[in-house]
Each structure stands twice: as C-alpha cells, then as structure tokens.
C-alpha atoms as a PDB file:
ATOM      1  CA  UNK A   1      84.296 -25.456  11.389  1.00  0.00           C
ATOM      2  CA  UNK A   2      82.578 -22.247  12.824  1.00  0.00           C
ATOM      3  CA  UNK A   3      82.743 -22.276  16.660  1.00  0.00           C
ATOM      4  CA  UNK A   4      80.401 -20.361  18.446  1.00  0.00           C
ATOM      5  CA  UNK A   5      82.001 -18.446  21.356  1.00  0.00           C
ATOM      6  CA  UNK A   6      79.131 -17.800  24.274  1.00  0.00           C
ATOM      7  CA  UNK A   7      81.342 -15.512  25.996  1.00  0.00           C
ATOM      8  CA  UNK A   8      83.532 -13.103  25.652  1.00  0.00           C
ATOM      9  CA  UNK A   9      86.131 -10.268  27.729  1.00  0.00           C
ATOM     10  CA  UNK A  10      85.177  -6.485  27.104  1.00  0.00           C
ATOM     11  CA  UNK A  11      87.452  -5.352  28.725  1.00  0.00           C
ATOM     12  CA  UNK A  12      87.455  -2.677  31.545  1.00  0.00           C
ATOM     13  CA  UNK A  13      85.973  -2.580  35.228  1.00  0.00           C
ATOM     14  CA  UNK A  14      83.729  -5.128  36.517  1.00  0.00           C
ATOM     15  CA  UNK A  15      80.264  -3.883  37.014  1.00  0.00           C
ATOM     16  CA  UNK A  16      79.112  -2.344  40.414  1.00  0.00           C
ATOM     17  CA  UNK A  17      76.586  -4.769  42.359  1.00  0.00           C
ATOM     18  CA  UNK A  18      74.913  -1.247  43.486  1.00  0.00           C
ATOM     19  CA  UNK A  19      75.584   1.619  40.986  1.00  0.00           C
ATOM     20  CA  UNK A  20      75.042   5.249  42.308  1.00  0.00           C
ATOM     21  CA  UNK A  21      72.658   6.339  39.826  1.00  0.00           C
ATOM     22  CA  UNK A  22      70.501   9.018  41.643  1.00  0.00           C
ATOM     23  CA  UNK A  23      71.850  12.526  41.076  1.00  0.00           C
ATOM     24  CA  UNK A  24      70.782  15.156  43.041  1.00  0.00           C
ATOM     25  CA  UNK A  25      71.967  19.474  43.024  1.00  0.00           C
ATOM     26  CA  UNK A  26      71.645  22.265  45.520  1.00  0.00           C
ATOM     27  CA  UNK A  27      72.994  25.530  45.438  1.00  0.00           C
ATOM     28  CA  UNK A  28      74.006  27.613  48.487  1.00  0.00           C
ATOM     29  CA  UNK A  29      74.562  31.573  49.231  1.00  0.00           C
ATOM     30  CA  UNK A  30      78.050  32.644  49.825  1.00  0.00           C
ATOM     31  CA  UNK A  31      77.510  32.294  53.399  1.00  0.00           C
ATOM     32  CA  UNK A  32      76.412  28.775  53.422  1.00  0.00           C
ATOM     33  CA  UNK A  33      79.063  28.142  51.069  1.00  0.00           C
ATOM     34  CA  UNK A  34      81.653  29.344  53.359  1.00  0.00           C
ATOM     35  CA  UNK A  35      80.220  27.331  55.895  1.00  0.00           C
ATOM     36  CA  UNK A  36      80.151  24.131  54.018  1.00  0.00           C
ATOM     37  CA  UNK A  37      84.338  24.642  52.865  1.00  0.00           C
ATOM     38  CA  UNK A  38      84.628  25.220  56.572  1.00  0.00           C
ATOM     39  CA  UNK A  39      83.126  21.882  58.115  1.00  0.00           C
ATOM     40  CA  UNK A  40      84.770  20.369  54.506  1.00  0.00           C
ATOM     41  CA  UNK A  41      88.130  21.416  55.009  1.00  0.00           C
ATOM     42  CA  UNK A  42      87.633  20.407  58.887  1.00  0.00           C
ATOM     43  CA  UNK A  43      86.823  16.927  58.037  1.00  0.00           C
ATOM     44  CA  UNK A  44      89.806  16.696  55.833  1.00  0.00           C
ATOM     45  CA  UNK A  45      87.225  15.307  52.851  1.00  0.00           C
ATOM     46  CA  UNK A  46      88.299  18.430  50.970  1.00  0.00           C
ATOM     47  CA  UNK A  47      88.493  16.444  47.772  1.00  0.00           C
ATOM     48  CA  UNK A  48      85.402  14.402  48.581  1.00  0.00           C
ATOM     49  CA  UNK A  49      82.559  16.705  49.072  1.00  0.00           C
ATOM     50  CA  UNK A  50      79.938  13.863  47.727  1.00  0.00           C
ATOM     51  CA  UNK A  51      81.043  11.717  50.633  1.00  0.00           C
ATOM     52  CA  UNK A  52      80.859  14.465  53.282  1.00  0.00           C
ATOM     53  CA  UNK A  53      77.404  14.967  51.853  1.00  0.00           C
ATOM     54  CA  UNK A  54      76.146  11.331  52.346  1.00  0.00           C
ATOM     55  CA  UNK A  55      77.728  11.512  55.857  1.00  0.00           C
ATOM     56  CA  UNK A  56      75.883  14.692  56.725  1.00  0.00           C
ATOM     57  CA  UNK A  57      72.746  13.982  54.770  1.00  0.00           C
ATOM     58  CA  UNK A  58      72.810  10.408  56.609  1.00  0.00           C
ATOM     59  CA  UNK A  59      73.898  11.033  60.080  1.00  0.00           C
ATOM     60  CA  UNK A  60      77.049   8.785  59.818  1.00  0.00           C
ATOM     61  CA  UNK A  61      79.414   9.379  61.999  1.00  0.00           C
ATOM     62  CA  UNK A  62      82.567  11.275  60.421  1.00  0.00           C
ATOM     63  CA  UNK A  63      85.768  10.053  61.474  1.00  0.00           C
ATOM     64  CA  UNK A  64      89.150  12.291  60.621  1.00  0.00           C
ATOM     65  CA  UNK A  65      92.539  12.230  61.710  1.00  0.00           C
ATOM     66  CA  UNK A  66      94.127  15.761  62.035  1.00  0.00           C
ATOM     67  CA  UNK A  67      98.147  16.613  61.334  1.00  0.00           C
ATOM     68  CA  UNK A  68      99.956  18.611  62.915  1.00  0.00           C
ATOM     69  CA  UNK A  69     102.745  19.404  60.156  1.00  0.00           C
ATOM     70  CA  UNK A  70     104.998  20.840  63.163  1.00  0.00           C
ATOM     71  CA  UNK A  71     104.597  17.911  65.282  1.00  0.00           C
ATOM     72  CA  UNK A  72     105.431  15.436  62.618  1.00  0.00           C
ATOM     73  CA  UNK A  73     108.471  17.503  61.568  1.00  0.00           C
ATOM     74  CA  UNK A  74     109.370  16.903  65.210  1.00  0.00           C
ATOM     75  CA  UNK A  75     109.280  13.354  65.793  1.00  0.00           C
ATOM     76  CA  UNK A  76     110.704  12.818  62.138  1.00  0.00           C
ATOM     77  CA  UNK A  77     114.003  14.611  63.347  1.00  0.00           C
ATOM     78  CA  UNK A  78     114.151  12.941  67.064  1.00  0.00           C
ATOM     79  CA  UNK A  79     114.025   9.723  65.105  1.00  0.00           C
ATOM     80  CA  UNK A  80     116.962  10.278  63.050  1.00  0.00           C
ATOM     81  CA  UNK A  81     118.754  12.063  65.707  1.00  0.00           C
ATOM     82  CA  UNK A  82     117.646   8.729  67.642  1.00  0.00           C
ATOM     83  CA  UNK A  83     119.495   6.751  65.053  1.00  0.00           C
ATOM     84  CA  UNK A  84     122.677   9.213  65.016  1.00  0.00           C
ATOM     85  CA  UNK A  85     122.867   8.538  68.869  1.00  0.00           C
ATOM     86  CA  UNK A  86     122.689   5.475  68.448  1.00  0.00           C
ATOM     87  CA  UNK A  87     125.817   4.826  65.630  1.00  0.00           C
ATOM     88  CA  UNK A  88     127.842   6.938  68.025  1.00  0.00           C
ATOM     89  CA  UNK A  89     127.411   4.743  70.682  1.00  0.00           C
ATOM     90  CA  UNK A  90     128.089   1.910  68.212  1.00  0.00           C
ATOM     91  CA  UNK A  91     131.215   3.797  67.069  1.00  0.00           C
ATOM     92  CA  UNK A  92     132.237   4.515  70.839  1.00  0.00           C
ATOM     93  CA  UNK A  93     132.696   0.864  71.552  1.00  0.00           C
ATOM     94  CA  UNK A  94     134.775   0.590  68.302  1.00  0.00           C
ATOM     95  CA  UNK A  95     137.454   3.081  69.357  1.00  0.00           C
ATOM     96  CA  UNK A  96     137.550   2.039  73.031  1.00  0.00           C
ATOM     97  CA  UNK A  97     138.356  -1.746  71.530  1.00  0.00           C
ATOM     98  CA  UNK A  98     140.824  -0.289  69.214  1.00  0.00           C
ATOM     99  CA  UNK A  99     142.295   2.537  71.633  1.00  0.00           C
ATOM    100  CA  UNK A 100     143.047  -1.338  74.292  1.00  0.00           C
ATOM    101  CA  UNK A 101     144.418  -3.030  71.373  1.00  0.00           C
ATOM    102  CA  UNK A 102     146.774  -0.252  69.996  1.00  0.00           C
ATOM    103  CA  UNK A 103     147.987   2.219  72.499  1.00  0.00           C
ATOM    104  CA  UNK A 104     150.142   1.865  75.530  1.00  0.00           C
ATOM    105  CA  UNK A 105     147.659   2.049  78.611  1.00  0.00           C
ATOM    106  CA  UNK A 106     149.138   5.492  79.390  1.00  0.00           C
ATOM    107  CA  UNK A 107     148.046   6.688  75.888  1.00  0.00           C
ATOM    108  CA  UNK A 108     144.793   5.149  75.648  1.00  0.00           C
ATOM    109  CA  UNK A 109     144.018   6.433  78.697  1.00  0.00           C
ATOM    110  CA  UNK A 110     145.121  10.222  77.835  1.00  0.00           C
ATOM    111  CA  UNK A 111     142.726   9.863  74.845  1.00  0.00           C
ATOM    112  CA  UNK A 112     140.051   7.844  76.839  1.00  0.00           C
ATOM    113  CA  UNK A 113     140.339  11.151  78.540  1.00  0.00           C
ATOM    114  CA  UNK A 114     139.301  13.264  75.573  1.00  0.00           C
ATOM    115  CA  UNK A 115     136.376  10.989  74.989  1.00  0.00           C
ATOM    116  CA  UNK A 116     134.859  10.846  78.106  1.00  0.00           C
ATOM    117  CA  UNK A 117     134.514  14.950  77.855  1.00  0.00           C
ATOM    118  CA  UNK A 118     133.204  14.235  74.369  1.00  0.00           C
ATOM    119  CA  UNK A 119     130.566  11.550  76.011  1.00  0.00           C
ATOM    120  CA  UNK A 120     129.545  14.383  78.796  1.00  0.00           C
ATOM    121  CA  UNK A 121     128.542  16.921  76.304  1.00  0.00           C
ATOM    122  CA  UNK A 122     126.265  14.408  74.547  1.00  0.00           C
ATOM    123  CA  UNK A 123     124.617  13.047  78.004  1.00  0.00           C
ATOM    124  CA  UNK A 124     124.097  17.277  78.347  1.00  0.00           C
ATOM    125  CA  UNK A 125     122.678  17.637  74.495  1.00  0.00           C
ATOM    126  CA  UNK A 126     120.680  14.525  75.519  1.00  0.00           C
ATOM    127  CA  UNK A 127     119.089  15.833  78.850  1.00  0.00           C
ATOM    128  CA  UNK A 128     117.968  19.093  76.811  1.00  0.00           C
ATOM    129  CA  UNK A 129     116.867  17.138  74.224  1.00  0.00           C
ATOM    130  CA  UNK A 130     114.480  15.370  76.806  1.00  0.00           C
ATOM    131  CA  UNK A 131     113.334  18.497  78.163  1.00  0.00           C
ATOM    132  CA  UNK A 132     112.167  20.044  74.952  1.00  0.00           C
ATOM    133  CA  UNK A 133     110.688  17.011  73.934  1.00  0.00           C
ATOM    134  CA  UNK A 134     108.944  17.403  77.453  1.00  0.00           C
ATOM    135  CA  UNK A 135     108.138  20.710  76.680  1.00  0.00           C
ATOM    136  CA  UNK A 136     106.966  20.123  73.062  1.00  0.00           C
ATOM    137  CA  UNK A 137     104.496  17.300  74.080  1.00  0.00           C
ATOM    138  CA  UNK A 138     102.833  19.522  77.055  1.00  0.00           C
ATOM    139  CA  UNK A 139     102.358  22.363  74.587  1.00  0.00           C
ATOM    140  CA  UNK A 140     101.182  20.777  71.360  1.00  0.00           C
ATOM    141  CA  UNK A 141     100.502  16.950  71.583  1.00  0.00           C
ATOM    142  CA  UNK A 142      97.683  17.250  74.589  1.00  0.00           C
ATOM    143  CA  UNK A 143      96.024  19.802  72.950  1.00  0.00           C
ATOM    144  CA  UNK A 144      95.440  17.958  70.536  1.00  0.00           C
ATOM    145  CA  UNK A 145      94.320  15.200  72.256  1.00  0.00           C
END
C-alpha cells in the first residue's frame, strides 16, 4: 500500500520568473567615489546602490521624494494644535450651555464676560499662527517646489 507522491512542498520562496544572475564589479578613485555617495545620497537610494546603478547604467528616469525634517515637524504640530482648537471650541459650547442652565443671567453673563476675553486672545494666537504659517510656507515649502 505504497503511494507514490508526484509532488511535494520544499518549502521557502517561489522561484523568480527572471533571476538576476549576471554579476558585474567596478572600482572607483576616491573622487569618483565621492561623487557616486553624492548623486546616491541625493536620490535617497542610499541603501540601494544596485538599483541606482541599473537606473544610471539604463537611462531610467529616477524618481525621489525629498523631506524636509523641519517642515514635517511643522505641519505635525499645526495638526495637533488644529485638533486642540478644535476641543476648545467643542468645550466652549459646553460651558456656555451649562453657564444658561445654571447661573442667574446676571452671573452667567459676568463669567460670559471672562470668556469672551479668553476667546479674543485665542482669535490673536490664531491670526499669528496664520502668519507664521504664511511665513513658513514662503520661506521653505516653494523652495522646494
């Protein structure tokens, strides 16, 4: 009662249609060399030098994204200063429907008062805010455009 199995799972990878078998080496001065990590590190292949070879080699066109770790520091913060704004304003509507429903109208409006000078300083941190932001995106985001 021997069965004969045809088949049978190695294990592993599947097998490339096209295999890159062809090895080829060069070896470059220290000025070509410094050259070469130049253009590399430019590309932002810096840990694919094979592939920035075949692009060169081949006349492909490279395509890269640069990062400007300042910029995205930037926007990061707006955003979650966005989001604070935002919870205030959720917050603001809280107290104003608590400050009808609890207080005397004399009172509520004595500390409706106190939050509209509260609310004017933010409109004022939110008008700078706009202007740097202005500021930033002249100066650093169309240069790099």
């Amino acid at each position: 009662m021997a069965t004969k199995h045809n088949s049978f799972n190695k294990g592993g990878r599947p097998p490339k249609a096209d295999p890159c078998r062809h090895r080829y080496s060069i070896k470059l001065n220290d000025v070509d060399n410094a050259q070469f990590l130049s253009m590399l590190e430019e590309t932002g292949l810096r840990y694919n030098a094979a592939k920035f070879i075949k692009t060169c080699l081949f006349k492909r066109e490279i395509k890269y994204v640069k990062l400007d770790k300042a910029a995205m520091d930037y926007y990061m913060r707006l955003t979650t200063f966005h989001s604070q704004f935002r919870a205030i304003g959720v917050n603001y509507n809280q107290v104003v429907k608590h400050l009808k429903a609890t207080f005397t109208e004399k009172t509520a409006l004595a500390m409706l008062y106190k939050l509209e000078k509260a609310t004017i300083e933010l409109v004022v941190i939110n008008q700078k805010i706009e202007k740097l932001t202005g500021e930033f995106e002249q100066k650093y985001l169309k240069n790099m455009l």
